[in-house]
N, C-alpha and C. Protein backbone atom coordinates (compact mmCIF):
# COMPACT_ATOMS: atom_id res chain seq x y z
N UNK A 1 0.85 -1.18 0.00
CA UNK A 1 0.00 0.00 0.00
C UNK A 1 0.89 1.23 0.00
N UNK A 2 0.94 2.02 -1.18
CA UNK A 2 1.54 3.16 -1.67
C UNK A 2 3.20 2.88 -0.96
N UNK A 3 3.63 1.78 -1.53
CA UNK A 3 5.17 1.96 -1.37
C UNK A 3 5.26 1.07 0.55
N UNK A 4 4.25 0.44 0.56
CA UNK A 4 4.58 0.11 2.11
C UNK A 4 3.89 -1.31 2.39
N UNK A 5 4.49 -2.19 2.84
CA UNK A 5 4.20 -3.85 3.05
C UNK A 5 2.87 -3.98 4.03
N UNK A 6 1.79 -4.28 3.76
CA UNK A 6 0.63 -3.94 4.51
C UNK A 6 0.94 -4.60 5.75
N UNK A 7 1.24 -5.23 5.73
CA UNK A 7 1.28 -6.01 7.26
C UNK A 7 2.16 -5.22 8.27
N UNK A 8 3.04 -5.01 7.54
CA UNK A 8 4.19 -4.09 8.37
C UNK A 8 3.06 -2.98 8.91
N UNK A 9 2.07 -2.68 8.00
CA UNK A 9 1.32 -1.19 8.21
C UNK A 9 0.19 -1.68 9.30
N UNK A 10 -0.39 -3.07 9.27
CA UNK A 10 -1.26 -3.19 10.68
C UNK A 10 -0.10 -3.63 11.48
N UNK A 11 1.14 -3.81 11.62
CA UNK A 11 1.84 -4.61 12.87
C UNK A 11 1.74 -3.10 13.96
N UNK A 12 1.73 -2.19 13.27
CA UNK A 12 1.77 -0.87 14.18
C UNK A 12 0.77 -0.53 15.03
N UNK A 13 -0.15 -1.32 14.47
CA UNK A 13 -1.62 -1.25 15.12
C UNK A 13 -1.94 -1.76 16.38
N UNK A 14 -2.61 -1.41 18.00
CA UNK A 14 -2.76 -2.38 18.64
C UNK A 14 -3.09 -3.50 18.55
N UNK A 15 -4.37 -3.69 18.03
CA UNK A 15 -5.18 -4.64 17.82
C UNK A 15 -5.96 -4.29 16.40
N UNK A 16 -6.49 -5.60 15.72
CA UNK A 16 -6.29 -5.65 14.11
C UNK A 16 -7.83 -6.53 14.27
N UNK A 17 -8.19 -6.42 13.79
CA UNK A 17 -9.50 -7.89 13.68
C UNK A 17 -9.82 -7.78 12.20
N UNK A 18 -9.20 -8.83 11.54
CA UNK A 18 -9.99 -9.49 9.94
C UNK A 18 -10.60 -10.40 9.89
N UNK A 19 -11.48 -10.11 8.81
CA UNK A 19 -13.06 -11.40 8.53
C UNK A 19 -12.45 -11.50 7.41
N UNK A 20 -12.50 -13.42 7.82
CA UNK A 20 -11.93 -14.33 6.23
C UNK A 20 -13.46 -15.18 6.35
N UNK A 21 -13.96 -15.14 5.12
CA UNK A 21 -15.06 -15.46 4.53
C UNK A 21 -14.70 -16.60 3.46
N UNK A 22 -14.41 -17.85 4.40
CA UNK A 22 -13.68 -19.04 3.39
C UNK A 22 -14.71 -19.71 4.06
N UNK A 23 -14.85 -20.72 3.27
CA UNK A 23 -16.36 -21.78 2.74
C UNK A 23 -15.77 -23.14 2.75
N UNK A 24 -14.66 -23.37 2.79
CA UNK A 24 -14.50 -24.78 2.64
C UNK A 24 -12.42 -24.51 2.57
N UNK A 25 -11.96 -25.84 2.14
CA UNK A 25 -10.64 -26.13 2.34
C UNK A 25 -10.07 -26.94 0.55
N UNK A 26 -8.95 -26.06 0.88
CA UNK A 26 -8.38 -26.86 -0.78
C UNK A 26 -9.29 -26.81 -2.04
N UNK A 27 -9.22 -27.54 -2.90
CA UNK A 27 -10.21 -27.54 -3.88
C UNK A 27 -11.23 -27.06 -4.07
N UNK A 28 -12.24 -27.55 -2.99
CA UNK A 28 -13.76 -27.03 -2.91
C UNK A 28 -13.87 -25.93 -2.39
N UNK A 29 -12.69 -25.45 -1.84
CA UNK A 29 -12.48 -23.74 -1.25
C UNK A 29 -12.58 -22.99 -2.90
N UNK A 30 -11.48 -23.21 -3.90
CA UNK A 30 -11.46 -22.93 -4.80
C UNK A 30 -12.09 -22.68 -5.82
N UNK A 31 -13.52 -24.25 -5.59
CA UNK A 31 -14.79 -24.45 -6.41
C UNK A 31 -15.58 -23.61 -5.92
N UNK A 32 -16.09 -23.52 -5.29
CA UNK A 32 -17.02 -22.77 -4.39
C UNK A 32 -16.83 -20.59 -4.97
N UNK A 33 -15.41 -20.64 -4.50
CA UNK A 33 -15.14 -19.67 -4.53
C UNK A 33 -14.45 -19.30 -5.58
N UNK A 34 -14.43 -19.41 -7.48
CA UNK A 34 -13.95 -19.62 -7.91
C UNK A 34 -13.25 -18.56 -8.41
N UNK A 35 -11.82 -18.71 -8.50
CA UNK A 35 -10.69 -17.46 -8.78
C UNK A 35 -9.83 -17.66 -7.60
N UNK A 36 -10.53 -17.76 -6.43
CA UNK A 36 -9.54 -17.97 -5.37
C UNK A 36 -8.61 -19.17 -5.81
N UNK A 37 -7.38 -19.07 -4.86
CA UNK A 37 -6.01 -19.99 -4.66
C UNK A 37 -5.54 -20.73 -3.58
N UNK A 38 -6.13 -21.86 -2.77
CA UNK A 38 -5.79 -22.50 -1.62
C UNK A 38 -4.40 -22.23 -1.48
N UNK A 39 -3.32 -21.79 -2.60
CA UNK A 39 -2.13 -21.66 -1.74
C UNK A 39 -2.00 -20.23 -1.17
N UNK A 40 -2.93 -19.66 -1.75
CA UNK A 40 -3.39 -17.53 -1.36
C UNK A 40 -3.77 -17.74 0.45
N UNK A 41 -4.86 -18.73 0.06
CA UNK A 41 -5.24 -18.09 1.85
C UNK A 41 -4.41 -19.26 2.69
N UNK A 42 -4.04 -20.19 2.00
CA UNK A 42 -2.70 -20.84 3.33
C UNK A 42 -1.86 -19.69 3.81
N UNK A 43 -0.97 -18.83 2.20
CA UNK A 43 -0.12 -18.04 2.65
C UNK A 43 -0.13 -16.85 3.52
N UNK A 44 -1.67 -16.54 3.03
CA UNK A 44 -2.10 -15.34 3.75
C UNK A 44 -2.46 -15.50 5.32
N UNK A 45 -2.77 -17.09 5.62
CA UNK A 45 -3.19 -17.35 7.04
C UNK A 45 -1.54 -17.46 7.54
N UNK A 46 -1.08 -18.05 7.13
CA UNK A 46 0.48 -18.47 7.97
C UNK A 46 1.18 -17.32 8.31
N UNK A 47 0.93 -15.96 7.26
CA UNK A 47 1.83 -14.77 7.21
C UNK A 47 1.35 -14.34 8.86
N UNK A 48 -0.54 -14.20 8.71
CA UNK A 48 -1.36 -13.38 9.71
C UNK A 48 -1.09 -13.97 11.10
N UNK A 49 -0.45 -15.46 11.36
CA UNK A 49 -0.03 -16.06 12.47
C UNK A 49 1.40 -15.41 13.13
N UNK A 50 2.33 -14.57 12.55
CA UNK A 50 3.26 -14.35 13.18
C UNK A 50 3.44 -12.83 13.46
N UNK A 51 1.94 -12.26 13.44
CA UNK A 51 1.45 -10.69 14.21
C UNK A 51 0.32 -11.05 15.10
N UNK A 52 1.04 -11.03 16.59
CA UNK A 52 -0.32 -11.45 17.63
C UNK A 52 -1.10 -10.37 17.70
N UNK A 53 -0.90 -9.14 17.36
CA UNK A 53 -1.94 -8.15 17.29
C UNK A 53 -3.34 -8.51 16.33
N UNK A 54 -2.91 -9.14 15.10
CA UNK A 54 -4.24 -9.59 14.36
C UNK A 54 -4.75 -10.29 14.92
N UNK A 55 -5.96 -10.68 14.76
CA UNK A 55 -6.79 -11.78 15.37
C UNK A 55 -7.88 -11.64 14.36
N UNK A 56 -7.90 -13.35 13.20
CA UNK A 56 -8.78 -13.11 12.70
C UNK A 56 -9.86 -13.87 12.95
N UNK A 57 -11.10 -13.48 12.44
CA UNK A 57 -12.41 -14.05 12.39
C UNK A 57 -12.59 -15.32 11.51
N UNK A 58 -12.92 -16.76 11.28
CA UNK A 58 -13.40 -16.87 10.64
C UNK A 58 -15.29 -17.33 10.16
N UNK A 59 -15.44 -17.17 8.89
CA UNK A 59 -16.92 -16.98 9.17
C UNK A 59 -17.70 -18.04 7.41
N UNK A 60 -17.71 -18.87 7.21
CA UNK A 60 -17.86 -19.75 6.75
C UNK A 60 -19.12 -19.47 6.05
N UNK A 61 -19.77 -19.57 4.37
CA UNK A 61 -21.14 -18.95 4.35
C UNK A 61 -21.43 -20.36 4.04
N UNK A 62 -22.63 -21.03 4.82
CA UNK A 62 -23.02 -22.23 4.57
C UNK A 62 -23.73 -22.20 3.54
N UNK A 63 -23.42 -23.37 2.45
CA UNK A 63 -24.33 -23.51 1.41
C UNK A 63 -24.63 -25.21 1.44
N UNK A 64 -25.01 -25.31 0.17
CA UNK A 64 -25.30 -26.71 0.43
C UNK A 64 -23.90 -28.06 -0.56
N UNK A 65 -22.64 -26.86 -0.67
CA UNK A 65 -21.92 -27.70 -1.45
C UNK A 65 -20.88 -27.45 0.31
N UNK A 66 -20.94 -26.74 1.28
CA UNK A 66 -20.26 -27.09 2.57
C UNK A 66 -20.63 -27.50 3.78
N UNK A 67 -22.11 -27.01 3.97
CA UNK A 67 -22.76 -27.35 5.06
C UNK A 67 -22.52 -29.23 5.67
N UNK A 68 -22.36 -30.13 4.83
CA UNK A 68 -22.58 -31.58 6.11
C UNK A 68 -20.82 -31.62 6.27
N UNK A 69 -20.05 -30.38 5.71
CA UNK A 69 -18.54 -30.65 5.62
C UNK A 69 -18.20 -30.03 7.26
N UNK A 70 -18.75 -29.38 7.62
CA UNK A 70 -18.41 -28.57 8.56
C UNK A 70 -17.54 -29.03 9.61
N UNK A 71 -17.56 -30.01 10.37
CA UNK A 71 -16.86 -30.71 10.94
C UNK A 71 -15.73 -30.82 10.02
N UNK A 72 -15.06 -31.45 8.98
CA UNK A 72 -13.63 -31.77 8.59
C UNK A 72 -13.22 -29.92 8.18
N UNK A 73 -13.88 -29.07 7.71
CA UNK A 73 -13.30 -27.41 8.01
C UNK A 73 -13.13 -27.38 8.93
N UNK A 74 -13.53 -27.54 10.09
CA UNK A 74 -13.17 -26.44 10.90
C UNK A 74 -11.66 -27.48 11.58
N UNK A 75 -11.93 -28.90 11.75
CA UNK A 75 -11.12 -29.89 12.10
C UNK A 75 -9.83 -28.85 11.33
N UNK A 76 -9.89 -28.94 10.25
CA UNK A 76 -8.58 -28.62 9.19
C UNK A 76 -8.06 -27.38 9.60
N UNK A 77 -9.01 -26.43 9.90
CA UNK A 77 -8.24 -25.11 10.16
C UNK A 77 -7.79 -24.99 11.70
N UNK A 78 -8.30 -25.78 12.89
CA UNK A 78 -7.87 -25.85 13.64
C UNK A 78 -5.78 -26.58 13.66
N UNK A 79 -6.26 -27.73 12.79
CA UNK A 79 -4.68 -28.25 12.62
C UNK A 79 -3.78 -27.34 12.21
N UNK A 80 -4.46 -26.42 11.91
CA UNK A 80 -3.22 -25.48 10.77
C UNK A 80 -3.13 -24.22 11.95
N UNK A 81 -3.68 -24.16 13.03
CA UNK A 81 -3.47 -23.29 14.30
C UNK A 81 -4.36 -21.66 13.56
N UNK A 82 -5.17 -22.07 12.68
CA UNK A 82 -5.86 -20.60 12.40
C UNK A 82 -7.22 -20.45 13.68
N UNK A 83 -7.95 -21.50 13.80
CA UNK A 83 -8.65 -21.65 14.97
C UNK A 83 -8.56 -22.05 16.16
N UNK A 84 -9.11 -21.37 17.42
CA UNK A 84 -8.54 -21.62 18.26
C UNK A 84 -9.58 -23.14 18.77
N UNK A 85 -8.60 -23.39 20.07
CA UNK A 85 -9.50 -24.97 20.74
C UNK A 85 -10.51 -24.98 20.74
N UNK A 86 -11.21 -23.33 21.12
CA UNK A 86 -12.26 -23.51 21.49
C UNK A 86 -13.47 -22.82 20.77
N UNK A 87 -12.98 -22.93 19.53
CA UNK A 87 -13.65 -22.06 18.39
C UNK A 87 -14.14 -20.68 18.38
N UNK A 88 -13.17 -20.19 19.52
CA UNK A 88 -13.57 -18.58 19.69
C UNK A 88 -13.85 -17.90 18.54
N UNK A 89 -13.12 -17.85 17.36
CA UNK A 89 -12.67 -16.91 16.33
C UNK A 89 -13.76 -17.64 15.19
N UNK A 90 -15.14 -18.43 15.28
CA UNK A 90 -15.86 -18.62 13.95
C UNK A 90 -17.22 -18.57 14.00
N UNK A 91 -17.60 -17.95 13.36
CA UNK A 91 -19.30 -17.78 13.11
C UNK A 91 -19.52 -17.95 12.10
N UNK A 92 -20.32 -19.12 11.64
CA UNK A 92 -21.42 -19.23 10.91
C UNK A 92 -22.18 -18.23 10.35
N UNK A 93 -21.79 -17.70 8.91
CA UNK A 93 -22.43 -17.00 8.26
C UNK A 93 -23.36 -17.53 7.76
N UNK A 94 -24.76 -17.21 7.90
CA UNK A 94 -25.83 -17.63 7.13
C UNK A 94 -25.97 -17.10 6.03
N UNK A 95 -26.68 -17.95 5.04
CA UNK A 95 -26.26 -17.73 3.63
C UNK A 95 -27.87 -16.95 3.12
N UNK A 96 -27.70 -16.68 2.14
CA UNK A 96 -28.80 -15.45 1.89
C UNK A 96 -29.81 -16.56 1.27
N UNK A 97 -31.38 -16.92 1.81
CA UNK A 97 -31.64 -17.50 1.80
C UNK A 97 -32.55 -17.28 0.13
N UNK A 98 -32.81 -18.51 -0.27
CA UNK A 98 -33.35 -18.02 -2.04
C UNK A 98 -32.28 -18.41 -3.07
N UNK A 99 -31.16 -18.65 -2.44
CA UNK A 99 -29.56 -18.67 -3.27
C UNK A 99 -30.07 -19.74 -3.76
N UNK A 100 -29.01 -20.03 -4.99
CA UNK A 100 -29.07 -21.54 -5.89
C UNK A 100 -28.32 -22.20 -4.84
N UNK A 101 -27.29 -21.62 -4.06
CA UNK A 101 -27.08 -22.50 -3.23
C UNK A 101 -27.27 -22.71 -1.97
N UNK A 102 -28.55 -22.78 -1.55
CA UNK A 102 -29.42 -22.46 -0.24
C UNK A 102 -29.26 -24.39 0.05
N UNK A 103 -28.47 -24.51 1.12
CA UNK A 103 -28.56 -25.70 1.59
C UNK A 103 -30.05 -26.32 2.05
N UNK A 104 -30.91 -25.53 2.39
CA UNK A 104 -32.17 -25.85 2.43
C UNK A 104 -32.97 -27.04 1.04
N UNK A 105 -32.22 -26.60 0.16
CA UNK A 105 -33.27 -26.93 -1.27
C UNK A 105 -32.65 -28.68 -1.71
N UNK A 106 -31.74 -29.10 -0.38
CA UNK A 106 -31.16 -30.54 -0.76
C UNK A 106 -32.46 -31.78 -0.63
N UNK A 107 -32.10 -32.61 -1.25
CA UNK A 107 -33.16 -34.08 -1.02
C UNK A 107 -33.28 -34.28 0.73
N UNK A 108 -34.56 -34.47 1.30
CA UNK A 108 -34.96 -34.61 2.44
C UNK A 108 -33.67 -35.87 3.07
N UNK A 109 -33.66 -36.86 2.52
CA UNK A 109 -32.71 -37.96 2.94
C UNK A 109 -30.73 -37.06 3.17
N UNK A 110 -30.60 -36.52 2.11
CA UNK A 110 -29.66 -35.90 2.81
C UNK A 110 -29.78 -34.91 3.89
N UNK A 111 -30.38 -33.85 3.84
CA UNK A 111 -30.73 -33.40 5.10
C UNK A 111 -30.37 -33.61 6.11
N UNK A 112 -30.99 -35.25 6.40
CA UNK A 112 -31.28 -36.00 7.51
C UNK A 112 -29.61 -36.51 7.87
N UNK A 113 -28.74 -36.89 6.52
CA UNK A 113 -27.48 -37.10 7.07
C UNK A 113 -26.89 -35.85 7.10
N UNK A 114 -27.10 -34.83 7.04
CA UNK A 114 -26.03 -33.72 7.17
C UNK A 114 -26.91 -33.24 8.84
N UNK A 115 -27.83 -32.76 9.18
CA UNK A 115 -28.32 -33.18 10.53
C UNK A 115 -27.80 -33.87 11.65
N UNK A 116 -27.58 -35.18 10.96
CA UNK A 116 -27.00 -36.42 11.71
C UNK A 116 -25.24 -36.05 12.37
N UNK A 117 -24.94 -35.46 10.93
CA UNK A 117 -23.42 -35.08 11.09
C UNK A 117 -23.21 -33.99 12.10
N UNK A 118 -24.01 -32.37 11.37
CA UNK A 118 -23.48 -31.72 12.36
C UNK A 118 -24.40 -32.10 13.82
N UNK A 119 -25.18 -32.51 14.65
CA UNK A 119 -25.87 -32.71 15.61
C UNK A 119 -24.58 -33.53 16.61
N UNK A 120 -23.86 -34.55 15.83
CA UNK A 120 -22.69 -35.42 16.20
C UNK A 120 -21.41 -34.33 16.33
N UNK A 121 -21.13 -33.51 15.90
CA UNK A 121 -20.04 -32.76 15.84
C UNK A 121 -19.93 -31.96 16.99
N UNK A 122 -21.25 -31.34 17.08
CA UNK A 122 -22.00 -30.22 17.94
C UNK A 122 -21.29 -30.93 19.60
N UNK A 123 -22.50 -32.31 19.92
CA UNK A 123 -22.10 -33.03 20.61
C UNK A 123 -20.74 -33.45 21.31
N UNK A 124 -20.07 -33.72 20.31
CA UNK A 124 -18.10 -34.48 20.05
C UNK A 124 -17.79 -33.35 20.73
N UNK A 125 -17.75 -32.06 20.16
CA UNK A 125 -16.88 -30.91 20.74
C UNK A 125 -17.42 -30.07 21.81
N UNK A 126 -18.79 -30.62 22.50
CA UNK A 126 -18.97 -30.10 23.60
C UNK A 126 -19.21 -28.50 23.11
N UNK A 127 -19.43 -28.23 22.26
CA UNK A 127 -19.74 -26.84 21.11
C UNK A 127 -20.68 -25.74 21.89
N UNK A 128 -21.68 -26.43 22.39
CA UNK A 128 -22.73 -25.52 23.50
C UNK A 128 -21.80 -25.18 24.96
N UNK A 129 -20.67 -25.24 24.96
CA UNK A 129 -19.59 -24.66 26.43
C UNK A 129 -18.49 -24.29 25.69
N UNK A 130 -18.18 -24.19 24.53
CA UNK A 130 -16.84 -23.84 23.82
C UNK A 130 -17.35 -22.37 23.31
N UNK A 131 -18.52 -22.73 22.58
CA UNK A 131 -18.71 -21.30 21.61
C UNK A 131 -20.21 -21.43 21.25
N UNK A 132 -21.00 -20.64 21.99
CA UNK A 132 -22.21 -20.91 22.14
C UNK A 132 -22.75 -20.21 21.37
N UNK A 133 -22.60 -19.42 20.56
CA UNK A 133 -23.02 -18.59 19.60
C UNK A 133 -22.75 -19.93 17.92
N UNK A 134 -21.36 -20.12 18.01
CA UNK A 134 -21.40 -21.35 17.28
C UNK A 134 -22.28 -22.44 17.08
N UNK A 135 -22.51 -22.63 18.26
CA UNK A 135 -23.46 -24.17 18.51
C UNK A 135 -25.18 -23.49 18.41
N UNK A 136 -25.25 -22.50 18.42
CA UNK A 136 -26.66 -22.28 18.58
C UNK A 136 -27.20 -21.97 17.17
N UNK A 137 -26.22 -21.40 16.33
CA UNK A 137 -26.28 -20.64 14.56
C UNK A 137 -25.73 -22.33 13.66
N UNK A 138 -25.21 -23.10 14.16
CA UNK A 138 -25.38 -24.41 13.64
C UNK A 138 -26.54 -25.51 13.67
N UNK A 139 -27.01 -24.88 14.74
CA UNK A 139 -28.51 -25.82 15.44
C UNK A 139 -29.76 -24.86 14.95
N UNK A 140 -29.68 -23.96 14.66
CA UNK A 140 -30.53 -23.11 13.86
C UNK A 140 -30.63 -23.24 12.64
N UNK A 141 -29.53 -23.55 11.89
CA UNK A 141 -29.71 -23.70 10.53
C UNK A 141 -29.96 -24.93 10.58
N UNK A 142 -29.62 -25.70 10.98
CA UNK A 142 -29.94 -27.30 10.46
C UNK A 142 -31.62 -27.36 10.93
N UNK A 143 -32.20 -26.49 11.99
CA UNK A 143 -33.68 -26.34 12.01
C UNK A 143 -34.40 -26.19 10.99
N UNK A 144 -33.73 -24.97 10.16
CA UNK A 144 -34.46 -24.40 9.25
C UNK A 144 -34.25 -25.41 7.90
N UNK A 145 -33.82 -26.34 7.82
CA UNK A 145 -32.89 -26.57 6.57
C UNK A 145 -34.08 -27.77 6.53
N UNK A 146 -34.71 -28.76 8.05
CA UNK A 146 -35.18 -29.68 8.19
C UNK A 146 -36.65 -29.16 8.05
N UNK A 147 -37.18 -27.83 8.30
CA UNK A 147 -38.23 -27.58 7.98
C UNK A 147 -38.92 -26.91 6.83
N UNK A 148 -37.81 -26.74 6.18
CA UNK A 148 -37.91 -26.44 4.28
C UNK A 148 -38.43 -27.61 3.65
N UNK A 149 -39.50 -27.59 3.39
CA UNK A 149 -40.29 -28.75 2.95
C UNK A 149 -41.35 -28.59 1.28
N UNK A 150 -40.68 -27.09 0.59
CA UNK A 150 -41.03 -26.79 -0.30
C UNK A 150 -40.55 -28.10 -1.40
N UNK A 151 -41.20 -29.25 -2.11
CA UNK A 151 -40.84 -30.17 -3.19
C UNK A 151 -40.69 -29.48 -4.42
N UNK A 152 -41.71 -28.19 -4.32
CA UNK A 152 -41.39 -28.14 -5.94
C UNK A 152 -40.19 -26.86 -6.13
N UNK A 153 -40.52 -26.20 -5.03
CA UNK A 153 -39.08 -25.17 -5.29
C UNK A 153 -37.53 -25.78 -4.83
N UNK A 154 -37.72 -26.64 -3.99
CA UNK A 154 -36.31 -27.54 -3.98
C UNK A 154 -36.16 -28.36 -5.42
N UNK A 155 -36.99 -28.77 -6.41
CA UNK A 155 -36.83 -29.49 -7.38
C UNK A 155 -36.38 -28.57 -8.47
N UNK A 156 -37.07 -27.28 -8.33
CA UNK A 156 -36.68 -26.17 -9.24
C UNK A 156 -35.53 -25.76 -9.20
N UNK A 157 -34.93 -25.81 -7.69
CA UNK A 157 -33.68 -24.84 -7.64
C UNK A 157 -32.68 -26.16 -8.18
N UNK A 158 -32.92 -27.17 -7.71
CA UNK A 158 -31.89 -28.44 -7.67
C UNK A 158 -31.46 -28.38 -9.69
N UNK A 159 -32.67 -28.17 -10.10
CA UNK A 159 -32.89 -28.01 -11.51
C UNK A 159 -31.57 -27.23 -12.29
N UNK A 160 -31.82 -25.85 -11.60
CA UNK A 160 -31.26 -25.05 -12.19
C UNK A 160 -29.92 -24.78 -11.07
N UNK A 161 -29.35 -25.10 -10.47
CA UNK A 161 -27.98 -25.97 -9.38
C UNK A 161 -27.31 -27.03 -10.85
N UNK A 162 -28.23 -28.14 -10.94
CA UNK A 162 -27.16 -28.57 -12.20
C UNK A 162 -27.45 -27.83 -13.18
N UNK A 163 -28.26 -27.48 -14.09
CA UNK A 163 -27.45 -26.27 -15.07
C UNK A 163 -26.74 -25.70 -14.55
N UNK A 164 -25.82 -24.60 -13.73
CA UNK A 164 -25.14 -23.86 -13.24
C UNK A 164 -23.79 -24.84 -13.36
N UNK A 165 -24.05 -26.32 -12.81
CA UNK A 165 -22.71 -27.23 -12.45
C UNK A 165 -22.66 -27.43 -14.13
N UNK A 166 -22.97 -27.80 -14.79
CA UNK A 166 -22.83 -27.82 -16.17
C UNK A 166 -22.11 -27.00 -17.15
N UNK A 167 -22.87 -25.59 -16.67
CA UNK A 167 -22.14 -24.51 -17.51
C UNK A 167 -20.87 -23.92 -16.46
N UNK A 168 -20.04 -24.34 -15.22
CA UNK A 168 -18.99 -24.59 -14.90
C UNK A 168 -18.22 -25.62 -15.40
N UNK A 169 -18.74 -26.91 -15.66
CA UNK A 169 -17.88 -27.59 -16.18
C UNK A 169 -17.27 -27.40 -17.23
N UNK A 170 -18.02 -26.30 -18.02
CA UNK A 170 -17.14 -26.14 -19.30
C UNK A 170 -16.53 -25.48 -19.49
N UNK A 171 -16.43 -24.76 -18.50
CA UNK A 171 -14.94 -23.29 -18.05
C UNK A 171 -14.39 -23.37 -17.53
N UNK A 172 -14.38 -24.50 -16.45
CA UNK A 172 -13.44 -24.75 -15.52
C UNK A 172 -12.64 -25.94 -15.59
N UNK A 173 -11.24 -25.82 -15.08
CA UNK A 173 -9.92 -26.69 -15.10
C UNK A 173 -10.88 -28.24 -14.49
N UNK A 174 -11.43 -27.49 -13.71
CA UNK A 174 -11.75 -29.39 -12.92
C UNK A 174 -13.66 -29.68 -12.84
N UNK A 175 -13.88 -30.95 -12.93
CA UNK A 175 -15.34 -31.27 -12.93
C UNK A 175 -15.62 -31.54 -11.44
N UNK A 176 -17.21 -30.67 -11.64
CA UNK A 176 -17.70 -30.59 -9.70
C UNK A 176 -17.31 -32.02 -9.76
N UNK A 177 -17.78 -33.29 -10.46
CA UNK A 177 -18.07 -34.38 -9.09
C UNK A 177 -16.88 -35.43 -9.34
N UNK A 178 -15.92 -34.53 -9.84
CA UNK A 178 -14.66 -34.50 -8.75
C UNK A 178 -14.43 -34.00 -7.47
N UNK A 179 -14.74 -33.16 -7.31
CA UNK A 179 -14.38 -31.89 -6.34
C UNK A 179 -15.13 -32.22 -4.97
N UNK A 180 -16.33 -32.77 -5.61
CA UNK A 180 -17.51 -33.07 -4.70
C UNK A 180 -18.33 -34.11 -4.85
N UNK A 181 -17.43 -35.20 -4.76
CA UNK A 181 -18.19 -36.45 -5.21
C UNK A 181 -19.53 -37.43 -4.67
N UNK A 182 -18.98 -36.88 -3.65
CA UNK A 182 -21.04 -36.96 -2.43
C UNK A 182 -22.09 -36.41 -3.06
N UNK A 183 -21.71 -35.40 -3.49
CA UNK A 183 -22.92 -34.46 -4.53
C UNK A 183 -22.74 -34.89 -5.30
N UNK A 184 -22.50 -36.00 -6.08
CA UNK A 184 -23.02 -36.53 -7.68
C UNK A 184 -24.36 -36.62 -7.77
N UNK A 185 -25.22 -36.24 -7.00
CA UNK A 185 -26.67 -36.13 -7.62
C UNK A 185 -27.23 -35.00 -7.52
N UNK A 186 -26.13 -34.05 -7.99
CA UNK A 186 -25.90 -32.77 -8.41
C UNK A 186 -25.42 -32.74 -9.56
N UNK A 187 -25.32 -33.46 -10.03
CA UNK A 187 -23.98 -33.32 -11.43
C UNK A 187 -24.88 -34.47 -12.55
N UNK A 188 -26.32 -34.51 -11.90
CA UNK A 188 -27.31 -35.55 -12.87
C UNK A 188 -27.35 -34.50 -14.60
């Protein structure tokens, strides 16, 4: 920034707080978010680890190509020391509801296993005494997600979800159900 190493320019700062708005890990970070570079926000997280003045946020927008992942994200970013033990630093961004990718609009049977998953995760990490704002915006959405019971606008959106995966596949380096092979009945 005008002749000066930005970081050098918040290290001066007391205290720094950045919102990273990452959706997933590696690849499907990339798919999801496409243009981004899993080796961009490794580098950019590893740099932000050796200024204790920053402290960043992270804030995840659930859709329905990350939502039953949630558990192996946050697992992953914890290993990499961006999150803390006790998930102080992540909130659950809720996703703007109506999106093509409104996790709501999935087949009732998955649902029920992505439910299953995060309800087990929630549980495992004791989540309601770690980060209760966490555990309560995870147990909220999976409410809402189980009481979306629209068939024909989940069939509509699912509709036009694979057109969208379609007309990516033909611009992009890699095919979704590679990327996301659980969702192959996304890629019909």
């Amino acid at each position: 920034y005008r002749g000066k190493n930005f970081w050098d320019i918040l290290s001066k700062f007391k205290e720094v707080e950045l919102a990273a708005s990452i959706d997933e890990v590696e690849q499907r970070a990339e798919w999801i978010r496409y243009g981004e570079k899993w080796s961009n926000i490794m580098e950019t997280n590893e740099y932000v680890k050796q200024y204790p003045n920053i402290k960043v946020q992270y804030s995840p927008v659930v859709s329905m190509f990350n939502f039953h992942r949630l558990p192996e994200i946050l697992t992953c970013w914890q290993d990499k020391g961006w999150i803390t033990k006790n998930y102080h630093n992540v909130y659950l961004a809720e996703p703007g509801f109506g999106t093509n990718s409104d996790y709501r609009y999935m087949p009732m049977k998955w649902k029920k296993y992505v439910k299953e998953t995060i309800e087990s995760f929630l549980e495992e990490t004791q989540m309601h005494m770690k980060n209760r704002f966490l555990f309560d915006t995870a147990t909220s959405l999976t409410k809402s997600m189980l009481e979306f019971d629209n068939e024909i606008k989940m069939l509509e959106n699912r509709t036009q979800v694979i057109d969208d995966i379609k007309l990516h596949n033909t611009y992009r380096k890699v095919k979704f159900i590679d990327v996301f092979p659980e969702l192959g009945f996304l890629n019909e």
